[in-house]
N, C-alpha and C. Protein backbone atom coordinates (compact mmCIF):
# COMPACT_ATOMS: atom_id res chain seq x y z
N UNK A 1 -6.09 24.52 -5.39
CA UNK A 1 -7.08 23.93 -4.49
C UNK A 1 -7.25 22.46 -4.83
N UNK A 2 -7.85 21.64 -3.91
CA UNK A 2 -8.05 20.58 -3.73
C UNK A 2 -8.98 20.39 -5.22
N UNK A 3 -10.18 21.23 -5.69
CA UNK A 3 -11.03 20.29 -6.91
C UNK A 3 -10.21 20.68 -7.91
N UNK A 4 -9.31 21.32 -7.81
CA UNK A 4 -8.78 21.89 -9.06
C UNK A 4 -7.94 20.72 -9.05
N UNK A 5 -6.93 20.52 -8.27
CA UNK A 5 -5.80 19.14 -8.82
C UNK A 5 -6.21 18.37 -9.21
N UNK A 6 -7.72 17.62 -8.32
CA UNK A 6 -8.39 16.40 -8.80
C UNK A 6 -8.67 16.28 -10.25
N UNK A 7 -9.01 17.46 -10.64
CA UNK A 7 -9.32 16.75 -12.41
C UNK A 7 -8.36 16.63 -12.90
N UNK A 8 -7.07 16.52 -12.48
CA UNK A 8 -5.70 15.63 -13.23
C UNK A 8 -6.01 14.08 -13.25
N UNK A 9 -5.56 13.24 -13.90
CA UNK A 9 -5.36 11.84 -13.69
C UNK A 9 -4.36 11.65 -13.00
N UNK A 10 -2.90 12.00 -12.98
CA UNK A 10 -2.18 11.65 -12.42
C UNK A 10 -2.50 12.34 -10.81
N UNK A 11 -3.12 13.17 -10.50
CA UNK A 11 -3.21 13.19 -9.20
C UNK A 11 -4.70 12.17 -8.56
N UNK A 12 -5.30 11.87 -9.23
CA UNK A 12 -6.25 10.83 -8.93
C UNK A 12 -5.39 9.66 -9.17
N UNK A 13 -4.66 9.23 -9.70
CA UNK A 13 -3.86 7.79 -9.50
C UNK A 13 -2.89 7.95 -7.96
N UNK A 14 -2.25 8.81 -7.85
CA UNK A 14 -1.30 8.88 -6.53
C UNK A 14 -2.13 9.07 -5.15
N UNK A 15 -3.47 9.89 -5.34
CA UNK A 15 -3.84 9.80 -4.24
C UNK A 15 -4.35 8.30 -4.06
N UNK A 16 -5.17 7.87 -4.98
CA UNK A 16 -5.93 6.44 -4.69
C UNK A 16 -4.76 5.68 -4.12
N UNK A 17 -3.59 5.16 -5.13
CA UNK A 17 -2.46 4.47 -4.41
C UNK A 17 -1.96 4.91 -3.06
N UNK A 18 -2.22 5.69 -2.47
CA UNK A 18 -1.79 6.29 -1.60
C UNK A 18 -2.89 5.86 -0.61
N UNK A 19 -4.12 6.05 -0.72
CA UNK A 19 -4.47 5.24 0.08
C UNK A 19 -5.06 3.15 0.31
N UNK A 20 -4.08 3.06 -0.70
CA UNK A 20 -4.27 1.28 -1.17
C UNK A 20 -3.08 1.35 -0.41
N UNK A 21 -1.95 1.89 -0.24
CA UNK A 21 -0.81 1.61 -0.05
C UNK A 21 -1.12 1.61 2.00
N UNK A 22 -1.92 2.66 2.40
CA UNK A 22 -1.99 2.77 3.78
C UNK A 22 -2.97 1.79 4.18
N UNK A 23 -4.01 1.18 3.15
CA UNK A 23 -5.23 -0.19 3.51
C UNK A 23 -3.88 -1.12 4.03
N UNK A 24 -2.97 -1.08 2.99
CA UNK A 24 -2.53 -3.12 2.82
C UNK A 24 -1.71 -2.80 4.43
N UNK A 25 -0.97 -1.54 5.07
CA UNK A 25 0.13 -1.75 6.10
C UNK A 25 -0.93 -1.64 7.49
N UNK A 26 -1.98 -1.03 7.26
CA UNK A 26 -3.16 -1.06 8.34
C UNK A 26 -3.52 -2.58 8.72
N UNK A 27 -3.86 -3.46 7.45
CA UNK A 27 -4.29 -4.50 7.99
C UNK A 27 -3.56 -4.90 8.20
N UNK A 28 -2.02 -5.42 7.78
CA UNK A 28 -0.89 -6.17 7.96
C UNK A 28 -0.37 -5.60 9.71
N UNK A 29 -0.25 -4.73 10.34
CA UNK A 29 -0.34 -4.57 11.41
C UNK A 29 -1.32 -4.85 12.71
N UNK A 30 -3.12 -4.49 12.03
CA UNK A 30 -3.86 -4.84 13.04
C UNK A 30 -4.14 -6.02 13.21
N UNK A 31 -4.41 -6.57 11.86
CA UNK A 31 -5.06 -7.83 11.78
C UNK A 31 -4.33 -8.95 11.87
N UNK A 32 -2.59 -8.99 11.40
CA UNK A 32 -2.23 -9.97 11.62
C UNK A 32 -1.65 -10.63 12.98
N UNK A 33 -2.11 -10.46 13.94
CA UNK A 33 -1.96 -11.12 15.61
C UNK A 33 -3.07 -11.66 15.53
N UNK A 34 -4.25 -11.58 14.94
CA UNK A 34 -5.40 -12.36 15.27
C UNK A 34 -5.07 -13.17 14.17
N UNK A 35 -4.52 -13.24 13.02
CA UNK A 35 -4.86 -14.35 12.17
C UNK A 35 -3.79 -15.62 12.65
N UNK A 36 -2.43 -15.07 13.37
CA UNK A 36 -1.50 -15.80 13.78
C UNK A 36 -2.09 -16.42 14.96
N UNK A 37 -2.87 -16.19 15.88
CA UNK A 37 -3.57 -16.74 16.92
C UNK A 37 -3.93 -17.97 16.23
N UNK A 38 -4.86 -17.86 15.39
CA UNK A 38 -5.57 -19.05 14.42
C UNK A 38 -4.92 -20.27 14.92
N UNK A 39 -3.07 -19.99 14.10
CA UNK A 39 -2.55 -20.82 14.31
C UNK A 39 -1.58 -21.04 14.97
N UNK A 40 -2.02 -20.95 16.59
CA UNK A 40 -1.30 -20.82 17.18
C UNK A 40 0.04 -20.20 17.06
N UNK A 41 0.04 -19.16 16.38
CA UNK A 41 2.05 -18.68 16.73
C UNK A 41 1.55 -17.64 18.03
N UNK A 42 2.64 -17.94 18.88
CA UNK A 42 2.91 -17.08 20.04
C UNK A 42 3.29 -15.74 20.18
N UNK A 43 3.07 -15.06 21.05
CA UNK A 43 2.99 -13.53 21.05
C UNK A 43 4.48 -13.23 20.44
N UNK A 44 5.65 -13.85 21.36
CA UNK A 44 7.04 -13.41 20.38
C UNK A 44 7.09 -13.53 19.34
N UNK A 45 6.43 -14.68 18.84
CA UNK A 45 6.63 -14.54 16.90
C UNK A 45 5.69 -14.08 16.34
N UNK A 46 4.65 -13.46 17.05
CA UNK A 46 4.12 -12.28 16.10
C UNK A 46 4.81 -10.96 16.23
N UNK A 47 5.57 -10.76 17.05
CA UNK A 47 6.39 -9.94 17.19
C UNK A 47 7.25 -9.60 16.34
N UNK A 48 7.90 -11.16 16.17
CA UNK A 48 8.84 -10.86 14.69
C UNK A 48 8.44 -11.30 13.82
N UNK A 49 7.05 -11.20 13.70
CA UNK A 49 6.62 -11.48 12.20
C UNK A 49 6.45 -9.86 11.59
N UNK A 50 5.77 -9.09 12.69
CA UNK A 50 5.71 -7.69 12.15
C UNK A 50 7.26 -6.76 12.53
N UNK A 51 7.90 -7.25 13.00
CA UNK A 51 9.23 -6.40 13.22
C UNK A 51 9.77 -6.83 11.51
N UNK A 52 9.84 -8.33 11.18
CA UNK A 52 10.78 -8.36 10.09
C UNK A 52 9.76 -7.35 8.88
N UNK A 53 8.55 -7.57 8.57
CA UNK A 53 7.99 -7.02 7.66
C UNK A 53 8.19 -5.29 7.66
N UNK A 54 8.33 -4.31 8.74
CA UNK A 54 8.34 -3.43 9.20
C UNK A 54 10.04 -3.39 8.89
N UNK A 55 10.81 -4.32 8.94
CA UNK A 55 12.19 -3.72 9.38
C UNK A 55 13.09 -4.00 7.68
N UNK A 56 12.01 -4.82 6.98
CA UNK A 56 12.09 -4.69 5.36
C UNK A 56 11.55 -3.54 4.49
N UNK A 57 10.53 -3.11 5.20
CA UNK A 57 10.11 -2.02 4.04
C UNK A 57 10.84 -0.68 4.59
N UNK A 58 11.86 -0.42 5.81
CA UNK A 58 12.60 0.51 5.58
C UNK A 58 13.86 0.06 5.37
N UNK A 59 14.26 -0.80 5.47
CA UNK A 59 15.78 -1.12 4.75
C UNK A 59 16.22 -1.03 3.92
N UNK A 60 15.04 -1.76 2.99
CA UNK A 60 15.15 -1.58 1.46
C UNK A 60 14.41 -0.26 0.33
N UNK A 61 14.24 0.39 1.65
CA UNK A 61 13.88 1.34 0.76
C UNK A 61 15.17 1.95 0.30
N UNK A 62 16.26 2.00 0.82
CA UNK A 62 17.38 2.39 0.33
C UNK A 62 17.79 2.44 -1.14
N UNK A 63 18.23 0.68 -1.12
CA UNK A 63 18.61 0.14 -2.81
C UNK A 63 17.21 0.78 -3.67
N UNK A 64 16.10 0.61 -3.48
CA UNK A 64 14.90 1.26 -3.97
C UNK A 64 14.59 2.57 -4.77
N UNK A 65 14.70 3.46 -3.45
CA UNK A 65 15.06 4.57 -3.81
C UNK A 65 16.05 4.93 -4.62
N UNK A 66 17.40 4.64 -4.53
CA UNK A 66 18.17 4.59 -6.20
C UNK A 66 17.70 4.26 -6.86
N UNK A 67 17.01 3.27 -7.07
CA UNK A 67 16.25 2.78 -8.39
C UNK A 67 15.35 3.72 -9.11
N UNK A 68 14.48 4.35 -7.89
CA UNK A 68 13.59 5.04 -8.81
C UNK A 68 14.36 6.36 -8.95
N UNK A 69 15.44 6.85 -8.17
CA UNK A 69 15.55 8.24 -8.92
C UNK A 69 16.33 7.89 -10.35
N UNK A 70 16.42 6.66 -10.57
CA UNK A 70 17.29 6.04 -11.70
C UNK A 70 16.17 6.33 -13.24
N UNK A 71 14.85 6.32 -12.43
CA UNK A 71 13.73 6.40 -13.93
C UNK A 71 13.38 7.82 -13.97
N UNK A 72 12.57 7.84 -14.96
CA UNK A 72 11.82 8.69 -15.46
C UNK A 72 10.21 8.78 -14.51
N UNK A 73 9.78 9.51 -14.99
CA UNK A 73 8.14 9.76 -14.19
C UNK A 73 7.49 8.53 -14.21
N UNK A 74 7.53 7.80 -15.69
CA UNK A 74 6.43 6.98 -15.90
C UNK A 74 7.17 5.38 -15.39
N UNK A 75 8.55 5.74 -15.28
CA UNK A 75 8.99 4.37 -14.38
C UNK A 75 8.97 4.27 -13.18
N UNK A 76 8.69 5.59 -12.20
CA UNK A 76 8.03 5.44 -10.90
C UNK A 76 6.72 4.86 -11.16
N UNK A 77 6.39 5.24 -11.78
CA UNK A 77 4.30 5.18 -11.25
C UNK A 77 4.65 3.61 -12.18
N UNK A 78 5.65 2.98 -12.95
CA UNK A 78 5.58 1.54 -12.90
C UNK A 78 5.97 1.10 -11.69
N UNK A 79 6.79 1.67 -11.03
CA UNK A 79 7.96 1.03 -9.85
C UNK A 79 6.52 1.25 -8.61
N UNK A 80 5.83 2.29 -8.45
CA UNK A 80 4.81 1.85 -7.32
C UNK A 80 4.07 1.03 -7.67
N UNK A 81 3.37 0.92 -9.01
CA UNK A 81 2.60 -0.45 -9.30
C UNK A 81 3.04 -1.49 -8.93
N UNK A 82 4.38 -2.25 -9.29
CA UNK A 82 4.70 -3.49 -9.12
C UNK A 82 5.05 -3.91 -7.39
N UNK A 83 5.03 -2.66 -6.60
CA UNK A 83 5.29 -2.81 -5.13
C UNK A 83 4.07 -3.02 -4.86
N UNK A 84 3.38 -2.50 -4.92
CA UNK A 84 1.90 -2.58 -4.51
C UNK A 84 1.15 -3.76 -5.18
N UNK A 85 1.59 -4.53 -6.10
CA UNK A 85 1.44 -5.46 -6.27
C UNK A 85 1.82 -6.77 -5.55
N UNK A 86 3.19 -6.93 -5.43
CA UNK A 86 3.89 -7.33 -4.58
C UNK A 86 3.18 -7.57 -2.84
N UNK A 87 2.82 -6.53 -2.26
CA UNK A 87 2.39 -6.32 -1.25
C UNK A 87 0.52 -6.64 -0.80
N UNK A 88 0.22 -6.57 -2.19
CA UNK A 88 -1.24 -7.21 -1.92
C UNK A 88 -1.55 -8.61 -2.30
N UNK A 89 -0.52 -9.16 -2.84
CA UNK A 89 -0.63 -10.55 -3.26
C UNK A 89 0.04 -12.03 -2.30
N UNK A 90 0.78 -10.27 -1.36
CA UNK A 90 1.12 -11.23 0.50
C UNK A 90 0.17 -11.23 0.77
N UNK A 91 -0.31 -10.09 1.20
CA UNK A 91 -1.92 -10.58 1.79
C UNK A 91 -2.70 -11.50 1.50
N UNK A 92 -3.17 -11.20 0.06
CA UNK A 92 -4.29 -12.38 0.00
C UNK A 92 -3.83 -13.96 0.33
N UNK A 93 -2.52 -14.31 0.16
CA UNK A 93 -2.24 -15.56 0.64
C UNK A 93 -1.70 -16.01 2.17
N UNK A 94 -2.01 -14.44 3.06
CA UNK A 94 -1.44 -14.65 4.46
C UNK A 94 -2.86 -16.03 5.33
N UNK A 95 -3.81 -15.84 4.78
CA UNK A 95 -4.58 -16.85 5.44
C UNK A 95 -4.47 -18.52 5.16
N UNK A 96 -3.80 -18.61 3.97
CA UNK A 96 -3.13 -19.84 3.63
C UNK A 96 -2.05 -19.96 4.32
N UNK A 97 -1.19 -19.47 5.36
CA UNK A 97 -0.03 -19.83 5.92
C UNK A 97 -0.51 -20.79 7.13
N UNK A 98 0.09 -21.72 7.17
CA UNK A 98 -0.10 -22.96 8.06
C UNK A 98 0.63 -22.77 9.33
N UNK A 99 1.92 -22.10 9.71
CA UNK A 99 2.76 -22.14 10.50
C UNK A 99 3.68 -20.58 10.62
N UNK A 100 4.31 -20.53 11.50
CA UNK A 100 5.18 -19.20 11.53
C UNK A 100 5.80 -19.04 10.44
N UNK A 101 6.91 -19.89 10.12
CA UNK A 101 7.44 -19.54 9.05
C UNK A 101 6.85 -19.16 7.52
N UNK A 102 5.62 -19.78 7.47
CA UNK A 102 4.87 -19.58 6.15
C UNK A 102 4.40 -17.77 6.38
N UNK A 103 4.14 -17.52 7.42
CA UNK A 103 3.51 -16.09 7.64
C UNK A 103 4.82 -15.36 7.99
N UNK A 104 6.07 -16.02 8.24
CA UNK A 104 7.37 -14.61 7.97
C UNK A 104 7.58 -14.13 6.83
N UNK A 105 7.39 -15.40 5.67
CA UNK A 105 8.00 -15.43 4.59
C UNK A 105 6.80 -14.38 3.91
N UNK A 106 5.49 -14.28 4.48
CA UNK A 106 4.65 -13.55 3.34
C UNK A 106 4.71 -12.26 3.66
N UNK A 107 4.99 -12.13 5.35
CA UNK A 107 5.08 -10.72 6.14
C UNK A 107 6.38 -10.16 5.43
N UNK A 108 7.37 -10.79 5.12
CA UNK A 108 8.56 -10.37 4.37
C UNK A 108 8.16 -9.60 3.09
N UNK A 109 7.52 -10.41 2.53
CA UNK A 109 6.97 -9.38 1.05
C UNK A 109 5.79 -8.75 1.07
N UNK A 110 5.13 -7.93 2.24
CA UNK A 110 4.51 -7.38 2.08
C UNK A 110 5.97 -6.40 2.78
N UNK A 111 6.84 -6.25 3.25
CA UNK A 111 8.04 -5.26 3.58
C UNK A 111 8.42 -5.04 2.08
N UNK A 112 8.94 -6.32 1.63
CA UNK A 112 9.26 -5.75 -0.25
C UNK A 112 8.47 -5.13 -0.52
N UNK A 113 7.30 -5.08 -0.81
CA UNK A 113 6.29 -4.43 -1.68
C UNK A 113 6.36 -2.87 -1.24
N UNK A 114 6.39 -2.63 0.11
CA UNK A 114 6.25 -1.75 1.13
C UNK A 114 7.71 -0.80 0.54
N UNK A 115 8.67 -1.28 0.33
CA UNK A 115 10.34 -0.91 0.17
C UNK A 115 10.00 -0.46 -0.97
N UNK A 116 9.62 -0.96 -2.16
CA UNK A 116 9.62 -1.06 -3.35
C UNK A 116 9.00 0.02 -4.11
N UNK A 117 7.50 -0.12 -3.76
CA UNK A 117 6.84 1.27 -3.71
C UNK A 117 7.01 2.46 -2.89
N UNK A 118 7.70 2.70 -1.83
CA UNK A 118 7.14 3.57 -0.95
C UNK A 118 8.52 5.00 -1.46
N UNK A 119 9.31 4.44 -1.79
CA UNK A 119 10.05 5.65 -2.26
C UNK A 119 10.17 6.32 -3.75
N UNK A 120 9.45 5.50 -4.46
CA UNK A 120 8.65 6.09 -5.99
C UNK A 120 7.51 7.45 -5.85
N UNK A 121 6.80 6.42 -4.63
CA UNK A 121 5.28 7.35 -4.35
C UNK A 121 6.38 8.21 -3.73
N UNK A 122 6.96 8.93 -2.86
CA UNK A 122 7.59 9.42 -1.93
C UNK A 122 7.97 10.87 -2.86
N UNK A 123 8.89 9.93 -3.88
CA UNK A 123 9.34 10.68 -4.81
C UNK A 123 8.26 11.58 -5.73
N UNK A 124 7.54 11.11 -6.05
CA UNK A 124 6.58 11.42 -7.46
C UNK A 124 5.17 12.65 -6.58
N UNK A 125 5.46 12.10 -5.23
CA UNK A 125 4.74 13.10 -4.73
C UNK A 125 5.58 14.57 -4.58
N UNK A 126 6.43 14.23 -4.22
CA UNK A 126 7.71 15.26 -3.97
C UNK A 126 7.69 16.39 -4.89
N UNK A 127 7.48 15.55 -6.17
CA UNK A 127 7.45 16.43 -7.04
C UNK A 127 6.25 17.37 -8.06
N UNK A 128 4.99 16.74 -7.23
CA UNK A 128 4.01 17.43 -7.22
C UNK A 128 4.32 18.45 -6.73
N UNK A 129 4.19 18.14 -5.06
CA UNK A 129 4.31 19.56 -4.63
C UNK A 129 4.77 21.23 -4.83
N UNK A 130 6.73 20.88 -6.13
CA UNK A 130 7.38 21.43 -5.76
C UNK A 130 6.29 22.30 -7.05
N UNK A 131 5.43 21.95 -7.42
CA UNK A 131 4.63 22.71 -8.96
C UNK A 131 3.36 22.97 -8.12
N UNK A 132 2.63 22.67 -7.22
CA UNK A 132 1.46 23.02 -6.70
C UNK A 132 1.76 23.58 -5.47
N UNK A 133 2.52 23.63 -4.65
CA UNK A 133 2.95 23.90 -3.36
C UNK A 133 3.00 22.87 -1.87
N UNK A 134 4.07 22.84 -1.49
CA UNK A 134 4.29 21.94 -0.94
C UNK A 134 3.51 21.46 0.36
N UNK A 135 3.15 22.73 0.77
CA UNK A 135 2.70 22.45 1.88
C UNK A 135 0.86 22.07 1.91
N UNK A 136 0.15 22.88 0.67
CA UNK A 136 -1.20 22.24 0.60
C UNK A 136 -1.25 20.91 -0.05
N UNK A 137 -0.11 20.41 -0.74
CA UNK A 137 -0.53 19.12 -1.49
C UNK A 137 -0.08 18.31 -0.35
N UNK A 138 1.14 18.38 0.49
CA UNK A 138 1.47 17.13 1.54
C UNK A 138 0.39 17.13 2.47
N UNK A 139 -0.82 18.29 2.88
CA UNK A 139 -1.59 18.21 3.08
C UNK A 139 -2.78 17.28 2.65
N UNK A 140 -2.56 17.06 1.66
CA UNK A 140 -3.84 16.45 0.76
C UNK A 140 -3.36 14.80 0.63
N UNK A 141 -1.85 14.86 0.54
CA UNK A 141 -1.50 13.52 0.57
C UNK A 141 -1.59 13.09 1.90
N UNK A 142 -1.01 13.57 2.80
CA UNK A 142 -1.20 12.83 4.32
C UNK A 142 -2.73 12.75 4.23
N UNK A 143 -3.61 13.35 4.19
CA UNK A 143 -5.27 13.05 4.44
C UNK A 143 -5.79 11.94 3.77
N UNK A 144 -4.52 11.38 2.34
CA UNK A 144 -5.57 10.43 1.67
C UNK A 144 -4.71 9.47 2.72
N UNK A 145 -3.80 9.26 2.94
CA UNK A 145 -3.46 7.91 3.79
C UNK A 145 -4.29 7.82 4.37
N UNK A 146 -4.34 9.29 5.89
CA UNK A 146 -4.55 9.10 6.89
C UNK A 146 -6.40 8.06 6.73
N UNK A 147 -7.11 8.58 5.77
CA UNK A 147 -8.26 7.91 5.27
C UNK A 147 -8.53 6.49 4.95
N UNK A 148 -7.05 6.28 4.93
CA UNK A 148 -7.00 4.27 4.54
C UNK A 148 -6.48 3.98 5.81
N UNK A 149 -6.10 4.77 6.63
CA UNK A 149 -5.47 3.72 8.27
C UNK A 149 -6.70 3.98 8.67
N UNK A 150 -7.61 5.05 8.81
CA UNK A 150 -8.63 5.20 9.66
C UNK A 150 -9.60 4.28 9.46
N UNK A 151 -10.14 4.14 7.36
CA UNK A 151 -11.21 3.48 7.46
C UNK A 151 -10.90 1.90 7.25
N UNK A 152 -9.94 1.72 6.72
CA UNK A 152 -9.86 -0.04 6.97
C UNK A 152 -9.56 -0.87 8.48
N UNK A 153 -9.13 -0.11 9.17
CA UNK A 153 -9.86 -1.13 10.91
C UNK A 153 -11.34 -1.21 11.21
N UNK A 154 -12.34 0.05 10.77
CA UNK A 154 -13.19 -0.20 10.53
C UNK A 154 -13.96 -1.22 9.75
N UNK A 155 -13.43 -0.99 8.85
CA UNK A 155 -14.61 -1.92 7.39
C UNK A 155 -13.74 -3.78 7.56
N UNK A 156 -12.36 -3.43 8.05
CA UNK A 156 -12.18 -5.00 8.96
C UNK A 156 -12.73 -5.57 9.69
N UNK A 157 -13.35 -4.60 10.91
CA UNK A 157 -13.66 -4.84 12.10
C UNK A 157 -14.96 -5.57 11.47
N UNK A 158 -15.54 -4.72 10.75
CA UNK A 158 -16.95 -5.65 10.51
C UNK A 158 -17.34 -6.70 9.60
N UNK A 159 -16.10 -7.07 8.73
CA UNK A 159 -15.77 -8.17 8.19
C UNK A 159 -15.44 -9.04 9.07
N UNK A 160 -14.76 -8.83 10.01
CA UNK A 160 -14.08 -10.14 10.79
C UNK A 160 -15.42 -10.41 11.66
N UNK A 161 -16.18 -9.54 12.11
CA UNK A 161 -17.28 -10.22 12.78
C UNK A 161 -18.24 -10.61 12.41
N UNK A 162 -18.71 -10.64 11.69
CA UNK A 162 -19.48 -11.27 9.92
C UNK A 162 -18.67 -12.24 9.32
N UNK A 163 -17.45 -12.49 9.12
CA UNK A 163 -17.61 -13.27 8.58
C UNK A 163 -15.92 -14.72 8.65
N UNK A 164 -15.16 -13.55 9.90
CA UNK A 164 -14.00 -14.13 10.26
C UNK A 164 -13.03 -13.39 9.87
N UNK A 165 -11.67 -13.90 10.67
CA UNK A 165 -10.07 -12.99 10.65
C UNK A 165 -9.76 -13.43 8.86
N UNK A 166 -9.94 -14.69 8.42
CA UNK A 166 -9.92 -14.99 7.10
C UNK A 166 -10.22 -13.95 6.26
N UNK A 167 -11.48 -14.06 6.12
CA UNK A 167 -11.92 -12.96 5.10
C UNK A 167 -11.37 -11.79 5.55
N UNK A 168 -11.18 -10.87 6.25
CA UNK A 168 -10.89 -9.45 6.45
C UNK A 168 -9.53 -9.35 5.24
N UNK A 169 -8.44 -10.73 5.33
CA UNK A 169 -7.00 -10.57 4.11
C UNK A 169 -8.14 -10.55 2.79
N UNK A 170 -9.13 -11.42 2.62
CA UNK A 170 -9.62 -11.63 1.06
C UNK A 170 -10.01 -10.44 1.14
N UNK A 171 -10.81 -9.90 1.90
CA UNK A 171 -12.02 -8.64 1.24
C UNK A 171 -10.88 -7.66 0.62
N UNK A 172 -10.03 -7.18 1.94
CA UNK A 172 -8.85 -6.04 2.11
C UNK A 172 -8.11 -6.24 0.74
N UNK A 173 -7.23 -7.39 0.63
CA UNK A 173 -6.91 -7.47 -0.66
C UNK A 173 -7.57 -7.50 -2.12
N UNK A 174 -8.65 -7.95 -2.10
CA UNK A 174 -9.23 -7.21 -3.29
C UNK A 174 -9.69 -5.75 -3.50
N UNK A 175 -10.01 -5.47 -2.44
CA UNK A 175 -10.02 -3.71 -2.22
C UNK A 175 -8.88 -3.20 -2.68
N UNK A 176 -8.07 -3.66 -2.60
CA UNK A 176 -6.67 -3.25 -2.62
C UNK A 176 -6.70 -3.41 -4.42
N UNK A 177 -6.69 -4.54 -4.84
CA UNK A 177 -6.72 -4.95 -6.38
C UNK A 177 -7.41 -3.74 -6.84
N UNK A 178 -8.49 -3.75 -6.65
CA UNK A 178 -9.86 -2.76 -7.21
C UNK A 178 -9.22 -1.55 -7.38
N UNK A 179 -8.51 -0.86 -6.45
CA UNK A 179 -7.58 0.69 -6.02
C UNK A 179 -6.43 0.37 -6.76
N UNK A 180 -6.34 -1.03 -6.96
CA UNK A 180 -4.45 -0.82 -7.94
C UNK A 180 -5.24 -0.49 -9.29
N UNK A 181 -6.31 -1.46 -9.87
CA UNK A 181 -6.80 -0.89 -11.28
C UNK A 181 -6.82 0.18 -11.66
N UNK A 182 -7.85 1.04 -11.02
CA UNK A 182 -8.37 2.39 -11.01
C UNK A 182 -6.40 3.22 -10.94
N UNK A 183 -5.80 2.74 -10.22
CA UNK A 183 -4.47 3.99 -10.03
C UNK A 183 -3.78 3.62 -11.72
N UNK A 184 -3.96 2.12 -12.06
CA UNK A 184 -3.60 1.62 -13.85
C UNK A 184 -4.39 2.65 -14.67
N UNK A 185 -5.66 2.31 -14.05
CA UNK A 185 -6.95 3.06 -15.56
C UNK A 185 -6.07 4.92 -15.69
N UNK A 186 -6.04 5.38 -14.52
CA UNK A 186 -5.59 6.81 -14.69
C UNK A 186 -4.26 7.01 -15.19
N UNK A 187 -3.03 5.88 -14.28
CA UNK A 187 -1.88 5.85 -15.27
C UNK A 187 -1.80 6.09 -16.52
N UNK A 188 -2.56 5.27 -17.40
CA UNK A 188 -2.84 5.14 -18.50
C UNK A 188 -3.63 5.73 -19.63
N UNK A 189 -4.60 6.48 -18.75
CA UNK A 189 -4.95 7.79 -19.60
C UNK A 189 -3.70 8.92 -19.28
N UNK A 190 -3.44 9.02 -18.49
CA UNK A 190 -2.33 10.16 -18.58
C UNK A 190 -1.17 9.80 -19.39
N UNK A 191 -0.65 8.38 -19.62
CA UNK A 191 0.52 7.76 -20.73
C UNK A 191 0.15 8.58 -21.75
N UNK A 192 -1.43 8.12 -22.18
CA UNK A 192 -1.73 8.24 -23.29
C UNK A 192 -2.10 9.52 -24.01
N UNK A 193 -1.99 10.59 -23.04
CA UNK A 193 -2.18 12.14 -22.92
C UNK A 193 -3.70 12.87 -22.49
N UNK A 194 -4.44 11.81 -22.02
CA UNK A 194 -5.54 12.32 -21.03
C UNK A 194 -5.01 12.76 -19.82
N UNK A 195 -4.17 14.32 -20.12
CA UNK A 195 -4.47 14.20 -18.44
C UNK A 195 -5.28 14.75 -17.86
N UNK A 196 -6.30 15.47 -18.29
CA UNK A 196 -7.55 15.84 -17.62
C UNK A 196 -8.68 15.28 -17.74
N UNK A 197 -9.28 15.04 -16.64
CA UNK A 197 -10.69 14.37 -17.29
C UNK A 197 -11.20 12.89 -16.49
């Protein structure tokens, strides 16, 4: 059951990342046509600002995915950290982009980040399941995404009208920071052999 997994650490680190990972591609989809408005880029190149970011984080999930079936457990849950790092540190600097090209180049690495992590988590969930059962835990994992696409257009929506399209990248990305810690703090008791608790 659902309270029973939770008192693992490692399943409290994958779900949280799991839904940091569905905050950063929620906003990077809704929000960035309004921030490109700002500056003036035109409807086609917001087009391919989210086609290239979108058409990087499945491309490369390829080379990626070798990579991580290349580690061990604890070099996935490094290999989603450093994507998800990667991917929230586009964000916070997408409101500093002056011009199209400054916002391809950041929309690009939020696709790396996206590539990078997404077939570690993919993996590491995979293999939850095949020990808890597959079909109630992909249950539990689709619900934590589905919980970060649902509630960050929300908690955007009312940032951007309070306080601008700007802030919605700052708030979102530190939300995002805050959810990478917490998925570290549990990593790291479970390294260290807390895994309950």
């Amino acid at each position: 059951s659902f309270h029973s997994l939770i008192r693992f650490n490692f399943i409290k680190a994958i779900l949280i990342i799991a839904v940091v990972c569905a905050l950063m591609m929620s906003v990077f989809v809704s929000f960035l046509p309004s921030l490109a408005a700002m500056i003036n880029v035109n409807a086609f190149h917001v087009g391919a600002i989210l086609s290239m970011g979108i058409f990087l984080a499945g491309i490369l999930q390829v080379p990626f995915g070798r990579i991580a079936d290349s580690h061990d457990l604890n070099g996935k849950l490094i290999q989603i950290g450093i994507g998800t790092s990667i991917g929230m540190l586009a964000l916070f600097v997408m409101p500093l982009c002056p011009d199209f090209a400054a916002l391809m180049a950041a929309a690009s690495f939020v696709g790396l980040g996206a590539a990078v992590a997404s077939p570690a988590l993919t993996s590491v969930s995979v293999g939850i399941g095949k020990k808890t059962g597959m079909g109630s835990w992909m249950g539990i994992f689709q619900c934590a995404m589905s919980i970060g696409f649902v509630v960050t257009p929300l908690v955007a929506g009312i940032v951007m009208d309070r306080l601008g399209i700007e802030a919605v990248f700052y708030t979102l990305a530190i939300c995002a920071f805050f959810g990478a810690l917490s998925y570290l703090r549990y990593v790291l008791r479970r390294i260290h052999g807390y895994k309950i608790g």
